[in-house]
Protein backbone atom coordinates (compact mmCIF):
# COMPACT_ATOMS: atom_id res chain seq x y z
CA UNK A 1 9.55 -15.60 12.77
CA UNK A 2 11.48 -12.60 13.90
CA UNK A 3 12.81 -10.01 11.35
CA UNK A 4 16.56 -9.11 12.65
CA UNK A 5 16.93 -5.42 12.88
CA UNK A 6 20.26 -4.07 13.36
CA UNK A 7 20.66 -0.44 16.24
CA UNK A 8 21.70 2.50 14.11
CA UNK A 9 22.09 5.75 15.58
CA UNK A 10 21.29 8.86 13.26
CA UNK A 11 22.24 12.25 13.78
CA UNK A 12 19.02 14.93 13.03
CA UNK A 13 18.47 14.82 9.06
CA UNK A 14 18.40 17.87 7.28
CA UNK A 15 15.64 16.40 4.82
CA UNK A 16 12.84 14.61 6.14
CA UNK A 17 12.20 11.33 4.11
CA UNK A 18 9.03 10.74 1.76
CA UNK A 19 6.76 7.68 0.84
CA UNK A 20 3.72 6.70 -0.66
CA UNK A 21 1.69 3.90 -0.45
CA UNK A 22 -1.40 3.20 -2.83
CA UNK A 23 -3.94 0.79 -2.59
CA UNK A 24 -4.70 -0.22 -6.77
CA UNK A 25 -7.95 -1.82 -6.37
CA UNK A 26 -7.65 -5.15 -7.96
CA UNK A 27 -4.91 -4.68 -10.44
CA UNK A 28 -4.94 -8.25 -11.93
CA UNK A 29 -3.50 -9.97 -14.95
CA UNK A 30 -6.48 -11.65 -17.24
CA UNK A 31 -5.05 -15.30 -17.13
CA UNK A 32 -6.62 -17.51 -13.97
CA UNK A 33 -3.95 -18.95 -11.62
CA UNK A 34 -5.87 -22.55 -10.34
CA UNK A 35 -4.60 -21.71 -7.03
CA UNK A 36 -6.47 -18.75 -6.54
CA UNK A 37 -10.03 -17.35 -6.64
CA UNK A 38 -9.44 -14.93 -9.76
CA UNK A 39 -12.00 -16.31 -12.39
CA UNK A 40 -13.88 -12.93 -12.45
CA UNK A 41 -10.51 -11.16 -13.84
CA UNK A 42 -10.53 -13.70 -16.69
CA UNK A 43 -12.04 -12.89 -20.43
CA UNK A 44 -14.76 -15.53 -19.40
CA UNK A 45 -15.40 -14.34 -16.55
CA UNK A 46 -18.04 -12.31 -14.88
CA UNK A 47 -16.18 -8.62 -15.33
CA UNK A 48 -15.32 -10.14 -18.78
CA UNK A 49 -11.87 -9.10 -17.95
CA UNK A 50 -9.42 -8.87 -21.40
CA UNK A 51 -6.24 -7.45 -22.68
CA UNK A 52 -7.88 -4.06 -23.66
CA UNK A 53 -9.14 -3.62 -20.29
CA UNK A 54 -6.11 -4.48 -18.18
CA UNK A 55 -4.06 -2.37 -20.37
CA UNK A 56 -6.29 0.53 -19.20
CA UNK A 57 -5.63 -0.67 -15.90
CA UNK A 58 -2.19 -0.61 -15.80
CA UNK A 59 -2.43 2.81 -17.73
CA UNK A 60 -4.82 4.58 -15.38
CA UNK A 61 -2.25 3.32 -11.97
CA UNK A 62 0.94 5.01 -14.40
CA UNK A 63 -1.29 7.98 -14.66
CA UNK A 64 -1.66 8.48 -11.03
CA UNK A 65 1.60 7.55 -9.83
CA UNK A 66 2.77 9.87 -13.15
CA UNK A 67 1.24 12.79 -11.11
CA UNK A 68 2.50 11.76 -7.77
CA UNK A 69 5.87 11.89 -8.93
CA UNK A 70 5.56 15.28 -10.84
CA UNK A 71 4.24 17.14 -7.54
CA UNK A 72 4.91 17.67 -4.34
CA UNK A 73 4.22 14.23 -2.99
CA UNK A 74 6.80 12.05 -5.16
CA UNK A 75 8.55 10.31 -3.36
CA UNK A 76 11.69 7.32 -4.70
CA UNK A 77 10.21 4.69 -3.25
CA UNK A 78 6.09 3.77 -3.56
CA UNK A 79 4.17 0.64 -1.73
CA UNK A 80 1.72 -0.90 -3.23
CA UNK A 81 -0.92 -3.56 -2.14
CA UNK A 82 -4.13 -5.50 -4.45
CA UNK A 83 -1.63 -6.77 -7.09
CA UNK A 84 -1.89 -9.87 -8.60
CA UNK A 85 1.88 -10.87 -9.41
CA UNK A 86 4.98 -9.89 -10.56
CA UNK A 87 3.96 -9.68 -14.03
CA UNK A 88 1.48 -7.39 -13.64
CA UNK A 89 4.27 -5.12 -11.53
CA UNK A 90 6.63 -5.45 -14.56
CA UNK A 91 4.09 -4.49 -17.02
CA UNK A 92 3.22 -1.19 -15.17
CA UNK A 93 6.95 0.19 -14.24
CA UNK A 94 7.38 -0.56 -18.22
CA UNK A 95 4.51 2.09 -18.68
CA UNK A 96 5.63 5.36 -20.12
CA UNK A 97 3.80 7.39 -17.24
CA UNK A 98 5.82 5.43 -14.73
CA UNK A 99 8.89 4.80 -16.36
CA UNK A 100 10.26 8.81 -16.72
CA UNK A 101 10.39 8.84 -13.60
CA UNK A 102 12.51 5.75 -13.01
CA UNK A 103 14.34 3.25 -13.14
CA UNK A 104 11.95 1.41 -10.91
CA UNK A 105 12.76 -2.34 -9.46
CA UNK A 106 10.20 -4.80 -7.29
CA UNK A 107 10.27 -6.40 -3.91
CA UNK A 108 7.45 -8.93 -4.32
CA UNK A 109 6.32 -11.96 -3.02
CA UNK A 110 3.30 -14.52 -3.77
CA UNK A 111 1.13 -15.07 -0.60
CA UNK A 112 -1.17 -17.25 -0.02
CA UNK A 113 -4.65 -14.91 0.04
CA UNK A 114 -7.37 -17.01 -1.35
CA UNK A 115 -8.18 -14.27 -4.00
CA UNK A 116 -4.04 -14.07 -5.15
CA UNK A 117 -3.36 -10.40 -4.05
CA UNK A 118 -0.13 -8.97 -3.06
CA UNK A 119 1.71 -6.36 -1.42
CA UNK A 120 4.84 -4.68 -3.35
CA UNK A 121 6.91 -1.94 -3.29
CA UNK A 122 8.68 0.15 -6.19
CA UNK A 123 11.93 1.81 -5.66
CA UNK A 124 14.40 4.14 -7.46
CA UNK A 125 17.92 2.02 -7.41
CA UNK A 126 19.54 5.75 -8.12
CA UNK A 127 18.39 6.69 -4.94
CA UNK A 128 17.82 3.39 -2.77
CA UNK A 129 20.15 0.21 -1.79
CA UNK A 130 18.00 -2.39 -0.65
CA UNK A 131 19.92 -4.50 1.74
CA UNK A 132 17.27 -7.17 2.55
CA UNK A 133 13.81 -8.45 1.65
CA UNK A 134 11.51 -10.99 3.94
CA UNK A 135 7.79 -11.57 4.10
CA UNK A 136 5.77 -11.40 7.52
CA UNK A 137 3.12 -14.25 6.93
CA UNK A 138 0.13 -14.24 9.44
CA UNK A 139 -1.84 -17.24 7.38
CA UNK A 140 -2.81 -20.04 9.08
CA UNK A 141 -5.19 -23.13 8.37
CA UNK A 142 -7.95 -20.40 9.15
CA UNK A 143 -6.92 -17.68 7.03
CA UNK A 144 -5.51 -17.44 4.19
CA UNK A 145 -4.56 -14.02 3.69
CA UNK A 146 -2.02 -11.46 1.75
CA UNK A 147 1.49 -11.53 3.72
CA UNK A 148 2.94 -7.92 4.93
CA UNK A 149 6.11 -7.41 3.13
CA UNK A 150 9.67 -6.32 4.85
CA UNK A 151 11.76 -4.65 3.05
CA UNK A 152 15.14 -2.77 4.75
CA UNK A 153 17.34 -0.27 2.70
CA UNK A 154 19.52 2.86 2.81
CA UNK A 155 18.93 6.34 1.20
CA UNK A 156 21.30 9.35 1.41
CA UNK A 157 23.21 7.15 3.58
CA UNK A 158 20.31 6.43 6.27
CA UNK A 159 18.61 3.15 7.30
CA UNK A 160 15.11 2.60 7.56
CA UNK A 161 12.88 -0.64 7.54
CA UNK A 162 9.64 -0.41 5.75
CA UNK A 163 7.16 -2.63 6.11
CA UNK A 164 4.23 -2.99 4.04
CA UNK A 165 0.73 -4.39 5.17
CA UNK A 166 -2.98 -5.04 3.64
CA UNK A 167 -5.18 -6.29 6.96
CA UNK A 168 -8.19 -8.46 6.36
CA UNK A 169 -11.34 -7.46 5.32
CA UNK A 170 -14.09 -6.21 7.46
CA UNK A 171 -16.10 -9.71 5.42
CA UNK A 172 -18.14 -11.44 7.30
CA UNK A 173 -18.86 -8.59 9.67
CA UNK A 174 -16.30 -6.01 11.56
CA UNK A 175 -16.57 -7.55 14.67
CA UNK A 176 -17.12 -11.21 13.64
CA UNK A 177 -13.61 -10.42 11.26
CA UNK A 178 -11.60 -8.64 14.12
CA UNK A 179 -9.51 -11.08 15.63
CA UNK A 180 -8.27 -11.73 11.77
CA UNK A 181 -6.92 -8.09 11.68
CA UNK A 182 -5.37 -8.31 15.45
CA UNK A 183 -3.45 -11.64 14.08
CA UNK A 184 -2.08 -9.78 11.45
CA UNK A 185 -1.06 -6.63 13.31
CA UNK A 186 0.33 -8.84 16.27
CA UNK A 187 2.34 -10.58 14.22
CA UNK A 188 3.65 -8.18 12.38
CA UNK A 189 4.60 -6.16 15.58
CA UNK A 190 6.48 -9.33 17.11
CA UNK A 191 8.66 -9.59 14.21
CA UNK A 192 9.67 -6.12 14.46
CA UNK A 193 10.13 -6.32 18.42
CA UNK A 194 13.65 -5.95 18.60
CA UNK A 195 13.95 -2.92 16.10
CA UNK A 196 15.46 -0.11 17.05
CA UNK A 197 16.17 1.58 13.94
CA UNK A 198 13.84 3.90 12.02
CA UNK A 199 11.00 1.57 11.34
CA UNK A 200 7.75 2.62 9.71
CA UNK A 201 4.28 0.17 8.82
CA UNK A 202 2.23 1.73 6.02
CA UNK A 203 -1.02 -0.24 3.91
CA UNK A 204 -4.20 -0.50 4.34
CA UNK A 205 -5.61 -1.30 7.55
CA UNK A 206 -8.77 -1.38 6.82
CA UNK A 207 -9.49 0.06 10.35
CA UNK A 208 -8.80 2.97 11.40
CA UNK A 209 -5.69 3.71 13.09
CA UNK A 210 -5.50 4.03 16.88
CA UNK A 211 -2.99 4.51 19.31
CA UNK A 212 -3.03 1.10 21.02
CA UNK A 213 0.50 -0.16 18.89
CA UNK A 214 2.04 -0.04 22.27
CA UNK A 215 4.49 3.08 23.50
CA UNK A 216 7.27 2.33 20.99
CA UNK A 217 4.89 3.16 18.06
CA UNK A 218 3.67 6.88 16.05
CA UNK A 219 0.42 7.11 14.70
CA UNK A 220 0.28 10.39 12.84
CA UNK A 221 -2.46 12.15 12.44
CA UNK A 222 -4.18 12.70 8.31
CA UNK A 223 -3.94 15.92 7.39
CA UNK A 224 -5.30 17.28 3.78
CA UNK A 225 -8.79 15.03 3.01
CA UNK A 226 -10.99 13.67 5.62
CA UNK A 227 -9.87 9.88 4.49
CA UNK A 228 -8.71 7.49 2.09
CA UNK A 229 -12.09 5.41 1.28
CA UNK A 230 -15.39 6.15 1.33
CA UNK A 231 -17.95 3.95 2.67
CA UNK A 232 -21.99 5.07 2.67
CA UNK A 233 -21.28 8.29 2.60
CA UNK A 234 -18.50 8.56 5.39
CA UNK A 235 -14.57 8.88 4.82
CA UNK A 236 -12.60 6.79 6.78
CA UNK A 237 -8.94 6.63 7.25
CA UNK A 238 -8.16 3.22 6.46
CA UNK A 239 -4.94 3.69 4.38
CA UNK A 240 -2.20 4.90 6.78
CA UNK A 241 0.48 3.96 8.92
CA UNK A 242 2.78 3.43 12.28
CA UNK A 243 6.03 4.25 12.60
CA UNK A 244 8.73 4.57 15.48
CA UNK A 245 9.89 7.83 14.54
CA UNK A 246 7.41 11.15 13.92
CA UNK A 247 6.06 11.27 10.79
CA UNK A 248 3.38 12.72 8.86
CA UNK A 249 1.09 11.34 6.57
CA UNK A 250 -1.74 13.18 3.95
CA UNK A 251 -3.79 11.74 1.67
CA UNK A 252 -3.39 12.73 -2.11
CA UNK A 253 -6.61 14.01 -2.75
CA UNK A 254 -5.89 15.36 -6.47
CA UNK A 255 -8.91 16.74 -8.49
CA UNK A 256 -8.67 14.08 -11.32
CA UNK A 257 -8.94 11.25 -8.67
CA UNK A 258 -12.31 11.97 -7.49
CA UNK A 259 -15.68 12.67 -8.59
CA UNK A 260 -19.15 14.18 -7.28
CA UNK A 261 -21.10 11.24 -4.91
CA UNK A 262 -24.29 11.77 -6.27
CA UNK A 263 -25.95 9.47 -2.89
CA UNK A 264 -24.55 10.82 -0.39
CA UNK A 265 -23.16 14.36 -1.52
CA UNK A 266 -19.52 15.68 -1.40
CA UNK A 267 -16.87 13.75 -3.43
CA UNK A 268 -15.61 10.33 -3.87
CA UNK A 269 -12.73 8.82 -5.16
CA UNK A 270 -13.27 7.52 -9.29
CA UNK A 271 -12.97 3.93 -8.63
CA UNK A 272 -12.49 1.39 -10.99
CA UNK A 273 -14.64 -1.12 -10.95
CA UNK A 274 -18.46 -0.51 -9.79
CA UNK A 275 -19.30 -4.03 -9.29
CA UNK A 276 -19.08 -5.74 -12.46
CA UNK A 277 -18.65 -2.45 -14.63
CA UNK A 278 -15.41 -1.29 -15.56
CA UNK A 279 -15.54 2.46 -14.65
CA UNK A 280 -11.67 3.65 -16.46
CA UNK A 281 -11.21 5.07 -13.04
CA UNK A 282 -8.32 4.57 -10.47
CA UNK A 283 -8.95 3.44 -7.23
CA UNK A 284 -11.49 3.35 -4.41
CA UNK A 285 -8.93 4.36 -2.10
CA UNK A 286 -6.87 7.71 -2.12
CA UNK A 287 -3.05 7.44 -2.07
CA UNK A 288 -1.16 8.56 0.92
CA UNK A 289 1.95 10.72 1.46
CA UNK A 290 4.58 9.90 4.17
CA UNK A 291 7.28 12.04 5.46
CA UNK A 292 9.82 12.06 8.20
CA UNK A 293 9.18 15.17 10.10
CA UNK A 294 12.42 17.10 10.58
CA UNK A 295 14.78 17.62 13.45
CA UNK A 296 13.03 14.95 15.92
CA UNK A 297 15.01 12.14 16.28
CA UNK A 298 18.54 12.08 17.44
């Protein structure tokens, strides 16, 4: 499957464009979906997952994307990836931190990943036309895994394609579960091979980045925190993205989304879940910031 992408020529904006892109750590609904491997976000099962916690869940992802949008890194349209369903997406632009900043409507699609997790994005319909939605699936009879999500739309009278992606896990291994993340990534990039016009690939890679997207393709380098996720006691920049235009990207490393790592010393980010222990935190990832840098392309 190829995504059609029309040639538009811009002349240099005045205002770079922003976006952000969060991962939510397992921001799930409490009822079990048959078709999916949710039971532990389930009263009965093993998080003992109910109403009272998932409203704190969907209160503590308002909260952050509250702050987001009241500093310098809001931005009118946000991607999102570990979300269950639409439901759950409806609930939380319904939330009082998220909704003063709207209106907010969903691109969302169910994929097939074997634990029910989507990508999504949110965007301001005062400030963004969405002309077309598709899904990029990479699943086969091998993998069943979250689909990246396509999504192409005008703001202030400019054309972009966003796509959003969540790679496969490093389970199993990283180099036994490599070829799962080069599928994905592969595919994604065929789809987009005949676009021409502003393009840019943000998620979670859970890699990091490099500069092997082939000559067509940005890879900006983080400024602002050392990384996105922590992992034994090292940062990585995971959470990022490509793009066929300069950009710059920064991870949103506010105070009240971290805490002190006792282990391994610095600071973390205030995750949600430690294991089976609901923590009232936010994520284990960081968000990230996008923005068009200025006066580039022409």
């Amino acid at each position: 499957m190829k995504v059609l992408c029309l040639v538009l020529l811009f002349s240099t904006p005045s205002v770079g464009q922003p976006w952000l892109f969060y991962n939510v750590e397992n921001l799930f609904d409490t009822i079990h979906d048959q078709n999916f491997h949710d039971l532990e976000f389930t009263p009965a099962g093993s998080k003992k997952y109910g109403s009272i916690t998932y409203r704190l869940c969907i209160r503590q992802t308002s909260r952050v994307l509250h702050m987001l949008q009241k500093s310098h890194y809001r931005a009118p349209i946000v991607a999102l990836c570990e979300v269950e369903n639409r439901s759950v997406l409806d609930d939380l632009i319904r939330h009082q931190g998220l909704r003063v900043h709207g209106p907010w409507n969903i691109v969302h699609f169910d994929s097939p990943d074997y634990r029910g997790i989507d990508c999504a994005v949110l965007y301001n319909p005062d400030r963004i036309q969405v002309l077309y939605t598709e899904r990029i699936r990479y699943s086969n009879d091998t993998l069943l895994t979250r689909d990246a999500l396509f999504v192409r739309y005008t703001i202030d009278e400019k054309r972009f394609n966003l796509v959003v992606v969540h790679l496969p896990s490093k389970r199993g291994g990283s180099r036994e579960s490599q070829w799962k993340r080069n599928l994905a990534i592969s595919s994604v990039l065929t789809a987009l091979d005949s676009c021409i016009s502003p393009t840019i690939i943000m998620g979670d890679f859970n890699d990091p980045l490099t500069q092997e997207y082939g000559p067509s393709w940005h890879v900006a380098t983080q400024v602002g925190a050392a990384g996105t996720y922590k992992y034994q006691g090292r940062w990585n920049a995971i959470d990022g993205g490509i793009a066929n235009f300069p950009f710059q990207v920064q991870a949103c490393d506010l105070p009240l989304l971290l805490q002190k790592d006792a282990k391994w010393g610095g600071l973390k980010p205030l995750r949600r879940w430690q294991g089976n222990f609901y923590k009232n935190g936010f994520s284990d990832h960081l968000p990230v910031h996008f923005s068009e840098v200025v006066g580039i392309r022409k």
